[in-house]
PDB file of N, CA and C in Angstrom:
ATOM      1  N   UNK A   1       8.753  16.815  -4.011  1.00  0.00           N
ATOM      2  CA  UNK A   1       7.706  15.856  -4.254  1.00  0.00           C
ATOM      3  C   UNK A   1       6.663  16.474  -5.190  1.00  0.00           C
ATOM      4  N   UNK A   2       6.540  16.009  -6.390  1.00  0.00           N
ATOM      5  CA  UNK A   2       5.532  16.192  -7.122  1.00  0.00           C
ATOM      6  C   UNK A   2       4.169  15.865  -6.571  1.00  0.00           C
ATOM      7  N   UNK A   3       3.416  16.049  -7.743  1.00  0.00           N
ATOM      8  CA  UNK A   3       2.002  15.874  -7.806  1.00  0.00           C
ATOM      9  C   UNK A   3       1.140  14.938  -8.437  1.00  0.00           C
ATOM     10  N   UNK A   4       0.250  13.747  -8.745  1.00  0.00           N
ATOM     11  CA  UNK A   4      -0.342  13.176  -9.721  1.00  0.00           C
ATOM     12  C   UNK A   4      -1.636  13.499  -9.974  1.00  0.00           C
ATOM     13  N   UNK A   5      -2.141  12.894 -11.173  1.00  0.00           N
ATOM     14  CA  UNK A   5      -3.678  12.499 -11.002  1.00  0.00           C
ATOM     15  C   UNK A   5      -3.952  12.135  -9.950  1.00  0.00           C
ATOM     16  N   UNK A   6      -3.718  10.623  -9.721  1.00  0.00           N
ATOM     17  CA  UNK A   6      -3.993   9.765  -9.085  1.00  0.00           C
ATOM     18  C   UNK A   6      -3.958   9.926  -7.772  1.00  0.00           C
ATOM     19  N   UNK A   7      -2.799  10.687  -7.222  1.00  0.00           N
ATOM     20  CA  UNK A   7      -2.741  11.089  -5.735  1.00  0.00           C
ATOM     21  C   UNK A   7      -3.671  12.066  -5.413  1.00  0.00           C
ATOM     22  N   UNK A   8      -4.068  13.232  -6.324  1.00  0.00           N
ATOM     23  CA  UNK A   8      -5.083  13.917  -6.005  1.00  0.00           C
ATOM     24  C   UNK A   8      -6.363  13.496  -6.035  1.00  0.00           C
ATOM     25  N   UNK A   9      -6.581  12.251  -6.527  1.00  0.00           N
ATOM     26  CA  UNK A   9      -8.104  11.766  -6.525  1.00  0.00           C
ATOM     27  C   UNK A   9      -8.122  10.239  -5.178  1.00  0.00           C
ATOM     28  N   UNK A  10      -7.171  10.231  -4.853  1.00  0.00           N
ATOM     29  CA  UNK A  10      -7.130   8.803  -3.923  1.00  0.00           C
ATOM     30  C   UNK A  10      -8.085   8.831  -2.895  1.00  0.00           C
ATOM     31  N   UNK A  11      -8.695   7.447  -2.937  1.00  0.00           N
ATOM     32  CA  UNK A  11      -9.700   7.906  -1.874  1.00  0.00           C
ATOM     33  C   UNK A  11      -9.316   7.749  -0.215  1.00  0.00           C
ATOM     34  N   UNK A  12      -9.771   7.063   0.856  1.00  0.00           N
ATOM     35  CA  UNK A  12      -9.356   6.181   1.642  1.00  0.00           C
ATOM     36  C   UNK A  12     -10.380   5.017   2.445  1.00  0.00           C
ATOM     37  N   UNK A  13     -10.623   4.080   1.544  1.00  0.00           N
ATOM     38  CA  UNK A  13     -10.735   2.863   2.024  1.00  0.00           C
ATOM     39  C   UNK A  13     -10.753   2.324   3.253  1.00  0.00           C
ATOM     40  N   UNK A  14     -11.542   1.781   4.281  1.00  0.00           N
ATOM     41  CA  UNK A  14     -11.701   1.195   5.270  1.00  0.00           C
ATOM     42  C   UNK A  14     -10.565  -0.021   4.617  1.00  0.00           C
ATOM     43  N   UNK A  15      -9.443  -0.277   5.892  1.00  0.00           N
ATOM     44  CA  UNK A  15      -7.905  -1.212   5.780  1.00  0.00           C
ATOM     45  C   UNK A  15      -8.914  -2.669   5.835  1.00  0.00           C
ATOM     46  N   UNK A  16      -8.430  -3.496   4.386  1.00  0.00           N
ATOM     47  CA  UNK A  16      -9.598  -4.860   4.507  1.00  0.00           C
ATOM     48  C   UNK A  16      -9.023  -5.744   5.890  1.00  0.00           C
ATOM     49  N   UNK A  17      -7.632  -5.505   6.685  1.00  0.00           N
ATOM     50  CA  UNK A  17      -7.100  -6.586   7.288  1.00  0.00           C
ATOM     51  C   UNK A  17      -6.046  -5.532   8.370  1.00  0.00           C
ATOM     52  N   UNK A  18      -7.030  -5.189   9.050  1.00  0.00           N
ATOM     53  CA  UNK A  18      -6.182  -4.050  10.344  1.00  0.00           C
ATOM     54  C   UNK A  18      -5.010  -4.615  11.465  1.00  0.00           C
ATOM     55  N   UNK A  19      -4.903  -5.725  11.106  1.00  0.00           N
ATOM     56  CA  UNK A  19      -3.998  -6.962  11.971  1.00  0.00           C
ATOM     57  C   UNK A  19      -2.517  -6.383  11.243  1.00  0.00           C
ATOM     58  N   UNK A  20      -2.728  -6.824   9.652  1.00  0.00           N
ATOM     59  CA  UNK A  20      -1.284  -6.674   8.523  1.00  0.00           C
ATOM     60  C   UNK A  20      -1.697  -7.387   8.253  1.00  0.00           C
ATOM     61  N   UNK A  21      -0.295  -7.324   6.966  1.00  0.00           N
ATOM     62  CA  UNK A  21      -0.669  -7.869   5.674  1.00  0.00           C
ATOM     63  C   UNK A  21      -1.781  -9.060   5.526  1.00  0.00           C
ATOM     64  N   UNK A  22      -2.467  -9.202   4.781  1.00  0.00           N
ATOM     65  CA  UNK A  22      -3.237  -9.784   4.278  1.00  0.00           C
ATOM     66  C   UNK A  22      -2.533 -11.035   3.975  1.00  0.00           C
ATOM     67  N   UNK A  23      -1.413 -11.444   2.986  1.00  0.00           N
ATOM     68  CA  UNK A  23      -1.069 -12.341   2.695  1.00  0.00           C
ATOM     69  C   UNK A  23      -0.083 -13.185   3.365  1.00  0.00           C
ATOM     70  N   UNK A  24       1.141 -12.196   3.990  1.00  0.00           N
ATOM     71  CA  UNK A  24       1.540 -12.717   5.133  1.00  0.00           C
ATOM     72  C   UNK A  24       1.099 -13.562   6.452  1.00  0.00           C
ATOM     73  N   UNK A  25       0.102 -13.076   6.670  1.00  0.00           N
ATOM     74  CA  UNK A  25      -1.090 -13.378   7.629  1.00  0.00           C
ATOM     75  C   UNK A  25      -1.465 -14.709   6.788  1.00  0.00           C
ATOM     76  N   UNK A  26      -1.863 -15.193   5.924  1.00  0.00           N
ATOM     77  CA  UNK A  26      -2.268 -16.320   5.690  1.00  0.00           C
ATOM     78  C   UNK A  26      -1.068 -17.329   5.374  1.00  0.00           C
ATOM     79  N   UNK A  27       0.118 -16.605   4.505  1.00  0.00           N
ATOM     80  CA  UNK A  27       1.464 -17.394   4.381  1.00  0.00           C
ATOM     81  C   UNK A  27       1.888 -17.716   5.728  1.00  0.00           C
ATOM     82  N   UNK A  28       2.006 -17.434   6.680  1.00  0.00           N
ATOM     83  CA  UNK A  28       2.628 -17.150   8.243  1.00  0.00           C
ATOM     84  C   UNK A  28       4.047 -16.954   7.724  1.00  0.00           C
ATOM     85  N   UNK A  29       4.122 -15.693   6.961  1.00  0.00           N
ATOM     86  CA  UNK A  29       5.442 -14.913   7.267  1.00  0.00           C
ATOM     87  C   UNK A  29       5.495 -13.699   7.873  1.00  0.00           C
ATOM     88  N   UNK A  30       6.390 -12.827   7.707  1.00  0.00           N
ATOM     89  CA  UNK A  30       6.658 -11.899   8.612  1.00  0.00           C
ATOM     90  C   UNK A  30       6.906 -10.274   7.219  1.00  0.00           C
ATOM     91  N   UNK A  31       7.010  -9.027   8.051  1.00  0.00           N
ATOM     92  CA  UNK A  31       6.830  -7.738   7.110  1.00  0.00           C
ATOM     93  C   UNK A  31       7.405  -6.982   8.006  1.00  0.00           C
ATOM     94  N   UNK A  32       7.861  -5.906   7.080  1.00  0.00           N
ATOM     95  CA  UNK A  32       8.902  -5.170   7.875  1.00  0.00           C
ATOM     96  C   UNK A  32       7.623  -4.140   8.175  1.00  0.00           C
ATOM     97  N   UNK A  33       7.385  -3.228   7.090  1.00  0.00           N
ATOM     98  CA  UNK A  33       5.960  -1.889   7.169  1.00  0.00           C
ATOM     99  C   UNK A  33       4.946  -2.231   6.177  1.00  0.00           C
ATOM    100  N   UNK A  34       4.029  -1.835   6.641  1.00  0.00           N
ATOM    101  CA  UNK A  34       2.769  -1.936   5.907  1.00  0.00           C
ATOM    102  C   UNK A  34       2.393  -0.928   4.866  1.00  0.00           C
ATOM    103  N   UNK A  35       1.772  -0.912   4.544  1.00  0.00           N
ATOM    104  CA  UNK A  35       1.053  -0.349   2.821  1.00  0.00           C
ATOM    105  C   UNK A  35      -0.299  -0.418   2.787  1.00  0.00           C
ATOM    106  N   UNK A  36      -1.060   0.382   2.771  1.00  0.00           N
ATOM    107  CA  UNK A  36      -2.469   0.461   2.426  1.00  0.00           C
ATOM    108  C   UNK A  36      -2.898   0.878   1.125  1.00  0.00           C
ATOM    109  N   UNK A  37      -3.715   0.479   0.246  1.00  0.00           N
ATOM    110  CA  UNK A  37      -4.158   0.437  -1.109  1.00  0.00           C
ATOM    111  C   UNK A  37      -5.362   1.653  -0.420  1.00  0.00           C
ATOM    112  N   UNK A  38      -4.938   2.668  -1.396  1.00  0.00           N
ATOM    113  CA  UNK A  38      -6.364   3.759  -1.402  1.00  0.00           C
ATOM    114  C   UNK A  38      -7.354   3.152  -2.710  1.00  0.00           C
ATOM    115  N   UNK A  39      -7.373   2.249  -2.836  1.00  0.00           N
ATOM    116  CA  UNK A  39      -8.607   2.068  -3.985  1.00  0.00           C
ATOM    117  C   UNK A  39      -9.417   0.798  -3.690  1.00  0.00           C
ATOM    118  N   UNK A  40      -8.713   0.016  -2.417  1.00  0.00           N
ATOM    119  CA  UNK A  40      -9.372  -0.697  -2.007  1.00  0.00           C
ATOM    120  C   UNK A  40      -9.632  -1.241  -0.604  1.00  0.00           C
ATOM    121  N   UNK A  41      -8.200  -0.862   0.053  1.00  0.00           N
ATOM    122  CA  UNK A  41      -7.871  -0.804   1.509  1.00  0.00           C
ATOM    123  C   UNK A  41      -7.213  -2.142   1.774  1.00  0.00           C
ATOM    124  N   UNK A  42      -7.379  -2.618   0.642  1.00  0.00           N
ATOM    125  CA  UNK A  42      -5.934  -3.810   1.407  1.00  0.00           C
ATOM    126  C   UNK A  42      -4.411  -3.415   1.673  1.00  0.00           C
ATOM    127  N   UNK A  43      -4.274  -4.438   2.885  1.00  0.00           N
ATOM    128  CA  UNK A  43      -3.104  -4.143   3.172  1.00  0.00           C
ATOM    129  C   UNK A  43      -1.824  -4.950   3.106  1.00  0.00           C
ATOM    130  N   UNK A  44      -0.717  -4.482   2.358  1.00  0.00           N
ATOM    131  CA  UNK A  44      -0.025  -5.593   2.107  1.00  0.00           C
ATOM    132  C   UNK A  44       1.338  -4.921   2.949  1.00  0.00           C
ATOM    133  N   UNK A  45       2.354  -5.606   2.621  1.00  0.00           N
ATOM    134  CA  UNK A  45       4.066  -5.294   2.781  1.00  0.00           C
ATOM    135  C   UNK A  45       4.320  -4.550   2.125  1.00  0.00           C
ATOM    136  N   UNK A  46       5.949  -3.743   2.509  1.00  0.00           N
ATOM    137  CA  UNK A  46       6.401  -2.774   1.872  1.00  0.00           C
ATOM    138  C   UNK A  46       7.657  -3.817   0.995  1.00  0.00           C
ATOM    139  N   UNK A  47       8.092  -3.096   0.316  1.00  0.00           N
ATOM    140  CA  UNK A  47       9.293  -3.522  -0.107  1.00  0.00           C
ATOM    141  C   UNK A  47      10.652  -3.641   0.538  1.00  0.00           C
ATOM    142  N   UNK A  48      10.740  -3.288   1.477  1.00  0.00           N
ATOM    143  CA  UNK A  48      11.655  -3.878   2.344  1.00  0.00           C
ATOM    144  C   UNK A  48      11.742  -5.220   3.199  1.00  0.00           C
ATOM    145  N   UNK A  49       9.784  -5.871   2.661  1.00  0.00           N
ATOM    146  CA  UNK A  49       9.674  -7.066   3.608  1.00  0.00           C
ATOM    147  C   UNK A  49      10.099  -8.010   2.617  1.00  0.00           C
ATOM    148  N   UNK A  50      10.023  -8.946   2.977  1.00  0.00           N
ATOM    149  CA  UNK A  50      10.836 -10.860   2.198  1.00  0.00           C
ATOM    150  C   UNK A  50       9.998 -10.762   1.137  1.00  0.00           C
ATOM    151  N   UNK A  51       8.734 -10.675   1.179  1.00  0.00           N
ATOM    152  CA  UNK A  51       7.436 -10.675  -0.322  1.00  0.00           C
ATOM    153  C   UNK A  51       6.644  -9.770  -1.302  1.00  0.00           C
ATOM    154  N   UNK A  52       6.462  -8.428  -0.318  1.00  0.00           N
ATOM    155  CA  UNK A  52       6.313  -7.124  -1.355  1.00  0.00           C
ATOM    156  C   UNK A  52       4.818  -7.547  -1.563  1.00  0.00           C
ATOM    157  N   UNK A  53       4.339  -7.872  -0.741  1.00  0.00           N
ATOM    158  CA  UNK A  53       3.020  -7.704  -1.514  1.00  0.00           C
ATOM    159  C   UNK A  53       2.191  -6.785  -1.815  1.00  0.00           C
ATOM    160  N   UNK A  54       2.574  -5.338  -0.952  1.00  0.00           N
ATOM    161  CA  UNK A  54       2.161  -4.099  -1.668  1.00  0.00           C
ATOM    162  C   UNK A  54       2.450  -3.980  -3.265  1.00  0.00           C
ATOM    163  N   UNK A  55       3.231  -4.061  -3.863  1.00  0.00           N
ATOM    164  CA  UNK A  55       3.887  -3.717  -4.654  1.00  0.00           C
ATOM    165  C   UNK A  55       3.086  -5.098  -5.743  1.00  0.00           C
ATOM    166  N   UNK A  56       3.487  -6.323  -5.330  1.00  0.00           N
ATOM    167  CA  UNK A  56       2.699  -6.941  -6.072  1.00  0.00           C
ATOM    168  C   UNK A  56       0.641  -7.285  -5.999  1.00  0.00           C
ATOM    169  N   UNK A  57       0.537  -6.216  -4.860  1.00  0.00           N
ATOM    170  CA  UNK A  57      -1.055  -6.160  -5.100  1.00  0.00           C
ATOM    171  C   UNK A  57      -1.299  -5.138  -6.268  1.00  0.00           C
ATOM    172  N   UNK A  58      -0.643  -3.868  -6.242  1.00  0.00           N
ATOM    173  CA  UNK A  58      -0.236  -2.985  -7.539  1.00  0.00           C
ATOM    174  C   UNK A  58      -0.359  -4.157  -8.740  1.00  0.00           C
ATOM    175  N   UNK A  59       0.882  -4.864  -9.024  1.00  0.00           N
ATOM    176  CA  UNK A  59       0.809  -5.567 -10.353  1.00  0.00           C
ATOM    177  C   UNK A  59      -0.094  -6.326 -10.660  1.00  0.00           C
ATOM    178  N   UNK A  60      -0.920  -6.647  -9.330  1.00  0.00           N
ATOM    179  CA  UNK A  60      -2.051  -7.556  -9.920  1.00  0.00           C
ATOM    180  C   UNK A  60      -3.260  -6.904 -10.077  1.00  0.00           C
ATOM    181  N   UNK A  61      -3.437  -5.725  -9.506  1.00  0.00           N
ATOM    182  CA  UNK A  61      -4.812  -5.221 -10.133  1.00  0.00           C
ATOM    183  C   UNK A  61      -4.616  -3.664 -10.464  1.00  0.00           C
ATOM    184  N   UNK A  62      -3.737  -2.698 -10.637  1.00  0.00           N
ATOM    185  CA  UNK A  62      -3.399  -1.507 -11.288  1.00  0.00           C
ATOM    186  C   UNK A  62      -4.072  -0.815 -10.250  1.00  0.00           C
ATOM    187  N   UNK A  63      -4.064  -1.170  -9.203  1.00  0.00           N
ATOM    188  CA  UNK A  63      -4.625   0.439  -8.024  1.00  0.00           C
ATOM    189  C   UNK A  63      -3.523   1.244  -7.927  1.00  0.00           C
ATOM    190  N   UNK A  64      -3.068   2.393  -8.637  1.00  0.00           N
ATOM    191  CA  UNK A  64      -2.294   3.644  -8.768  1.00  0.00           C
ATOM    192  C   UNK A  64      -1.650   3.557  -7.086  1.00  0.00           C
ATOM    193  N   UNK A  65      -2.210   3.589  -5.894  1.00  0.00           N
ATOM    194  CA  UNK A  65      -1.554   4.519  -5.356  1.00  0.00           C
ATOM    195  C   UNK A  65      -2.195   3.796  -3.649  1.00  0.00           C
ATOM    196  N   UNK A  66      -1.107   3.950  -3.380  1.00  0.00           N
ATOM    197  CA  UNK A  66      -0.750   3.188  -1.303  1.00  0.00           C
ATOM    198  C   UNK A  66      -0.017   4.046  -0.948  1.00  0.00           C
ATOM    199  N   UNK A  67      -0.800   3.972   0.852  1.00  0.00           N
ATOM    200  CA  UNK A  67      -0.596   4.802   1.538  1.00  0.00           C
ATOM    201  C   UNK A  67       0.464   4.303   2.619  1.00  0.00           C
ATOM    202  N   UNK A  68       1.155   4.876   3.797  1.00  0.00           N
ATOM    203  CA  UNK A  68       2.214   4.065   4.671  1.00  0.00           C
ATOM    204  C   UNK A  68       0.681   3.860   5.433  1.00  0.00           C
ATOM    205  N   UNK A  69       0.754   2.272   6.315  1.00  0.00           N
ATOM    206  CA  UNK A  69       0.450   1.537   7.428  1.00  0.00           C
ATOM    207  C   UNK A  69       0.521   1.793   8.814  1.00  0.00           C
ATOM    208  N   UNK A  70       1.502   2.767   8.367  1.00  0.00           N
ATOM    209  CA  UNK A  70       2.241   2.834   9.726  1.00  0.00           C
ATOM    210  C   UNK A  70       1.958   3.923  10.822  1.00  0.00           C
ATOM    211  N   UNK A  71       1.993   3.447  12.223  1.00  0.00           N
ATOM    212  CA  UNK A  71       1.698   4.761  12.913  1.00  0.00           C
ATOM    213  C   UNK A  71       2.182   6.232  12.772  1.00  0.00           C
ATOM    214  N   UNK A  72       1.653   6.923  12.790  1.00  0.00           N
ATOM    215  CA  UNK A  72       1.894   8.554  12.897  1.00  0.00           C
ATOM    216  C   UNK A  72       3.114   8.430  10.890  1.00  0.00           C
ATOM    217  N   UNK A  73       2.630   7.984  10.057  1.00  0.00           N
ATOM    218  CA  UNK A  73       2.784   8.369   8.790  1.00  0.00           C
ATOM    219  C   UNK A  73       1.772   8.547   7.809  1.00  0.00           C
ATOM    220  N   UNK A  74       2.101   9.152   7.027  1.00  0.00           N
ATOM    221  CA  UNK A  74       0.586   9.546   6.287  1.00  0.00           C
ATOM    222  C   UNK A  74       1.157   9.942   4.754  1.00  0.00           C
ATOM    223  N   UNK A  75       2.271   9.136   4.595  1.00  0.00           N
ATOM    224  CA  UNK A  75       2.604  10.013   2.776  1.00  0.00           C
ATOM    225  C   UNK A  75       1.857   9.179   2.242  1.00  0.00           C
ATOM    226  N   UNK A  76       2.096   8.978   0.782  1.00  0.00           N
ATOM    227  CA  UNK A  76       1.267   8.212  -0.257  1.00  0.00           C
ATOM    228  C   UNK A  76       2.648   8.199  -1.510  1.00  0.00           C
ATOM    229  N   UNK A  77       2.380   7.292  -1.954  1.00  0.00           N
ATOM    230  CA  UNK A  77       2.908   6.594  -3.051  1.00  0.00           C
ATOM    231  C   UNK A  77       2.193   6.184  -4.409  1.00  0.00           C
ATOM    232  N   UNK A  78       2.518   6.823  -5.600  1.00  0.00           N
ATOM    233  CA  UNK A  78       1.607   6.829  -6.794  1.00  0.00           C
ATOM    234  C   UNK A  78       2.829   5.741  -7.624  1.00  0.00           C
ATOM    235  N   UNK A  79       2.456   4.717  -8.296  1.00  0.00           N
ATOM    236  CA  UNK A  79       2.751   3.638  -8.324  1.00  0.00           C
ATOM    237  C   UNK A  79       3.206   3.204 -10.060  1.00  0.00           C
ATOM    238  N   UNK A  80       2.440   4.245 -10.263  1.00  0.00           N
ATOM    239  CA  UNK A  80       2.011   4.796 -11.862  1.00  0.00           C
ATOM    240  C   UNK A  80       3.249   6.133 -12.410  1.00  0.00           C
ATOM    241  N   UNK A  81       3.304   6.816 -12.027  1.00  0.00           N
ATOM    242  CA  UNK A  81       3.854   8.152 -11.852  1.00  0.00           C
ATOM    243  C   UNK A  81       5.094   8.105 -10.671  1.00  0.00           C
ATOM    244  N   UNK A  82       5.168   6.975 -10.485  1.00  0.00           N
ATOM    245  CA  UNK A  82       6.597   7.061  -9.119  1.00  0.00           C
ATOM    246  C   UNK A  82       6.687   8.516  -8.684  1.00  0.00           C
ATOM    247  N   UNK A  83       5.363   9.071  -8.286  1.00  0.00           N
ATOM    248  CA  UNK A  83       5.657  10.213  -7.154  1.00  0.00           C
ATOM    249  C   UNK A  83       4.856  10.121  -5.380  1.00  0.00           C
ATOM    250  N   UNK A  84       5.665  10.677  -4.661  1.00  0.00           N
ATOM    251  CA  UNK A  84       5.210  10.376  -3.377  1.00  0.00           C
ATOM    252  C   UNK A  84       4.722  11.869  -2.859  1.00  0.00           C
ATOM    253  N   UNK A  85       3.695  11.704  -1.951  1.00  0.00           N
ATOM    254  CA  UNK A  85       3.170  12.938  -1.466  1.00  0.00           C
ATOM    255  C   UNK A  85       2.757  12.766   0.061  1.00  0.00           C
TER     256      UNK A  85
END
C-alpha cells in the first residue's frame, strides 16, 4: 500500500448521517458497507451496494479520499491516486 498527498492530509469530519447512507436513507434502499468522506463526513455506500454513492459523492464534488464505515475498520481510500492506506 502506497502513500498519497491526499491520504496524508485527510482530515476526519464529524459522519453528516450516523444512521447510513445518506441517500439510501432518503431513496429507501438498502447498502452493503458504508464509506465516510474525510473532507466532509458524508456517508454514502460502497461499491458493492445497488447505487455507489460513495463513489458517486467522489464524482460529484472531487473529495480525494473515504474512509470504511464500518465497525472495527479504519483503512482509507484515495480516490484520485487509487491508493489505500
Amino acid at each position: 500500500m502506497g502513500m498519497c498527498e491526499h491520504l496524508e492530509i485527510a482530515g476526519d469530519p464529524a459522519p453528516t448521517s450516523p444512521q447510513g447512507c445518506e441517500e439510501c436513507l432518503r431513496e429507501g434502499t438498502r447498502w452493503v458497507h458504508l464509506r465516510k468522506c474525510l473532507d466532509c463526513g458524508h456517508i454514502g455506500c460502497c461499491d458493492s451496494s445497488p447505487r455507489r454513492h460513495a463513489t458517486g459523492h467522489f464524482k460529484d464534488t472531487s473529495h480525494p479520499v473515504m474512509q470504511s464505515f464500518e465497525p472495527g475498520e479504519t483503512w482509507k481510500w484515495c480516490f484520485v491516486d487509487n491508493v489505500m492506506h
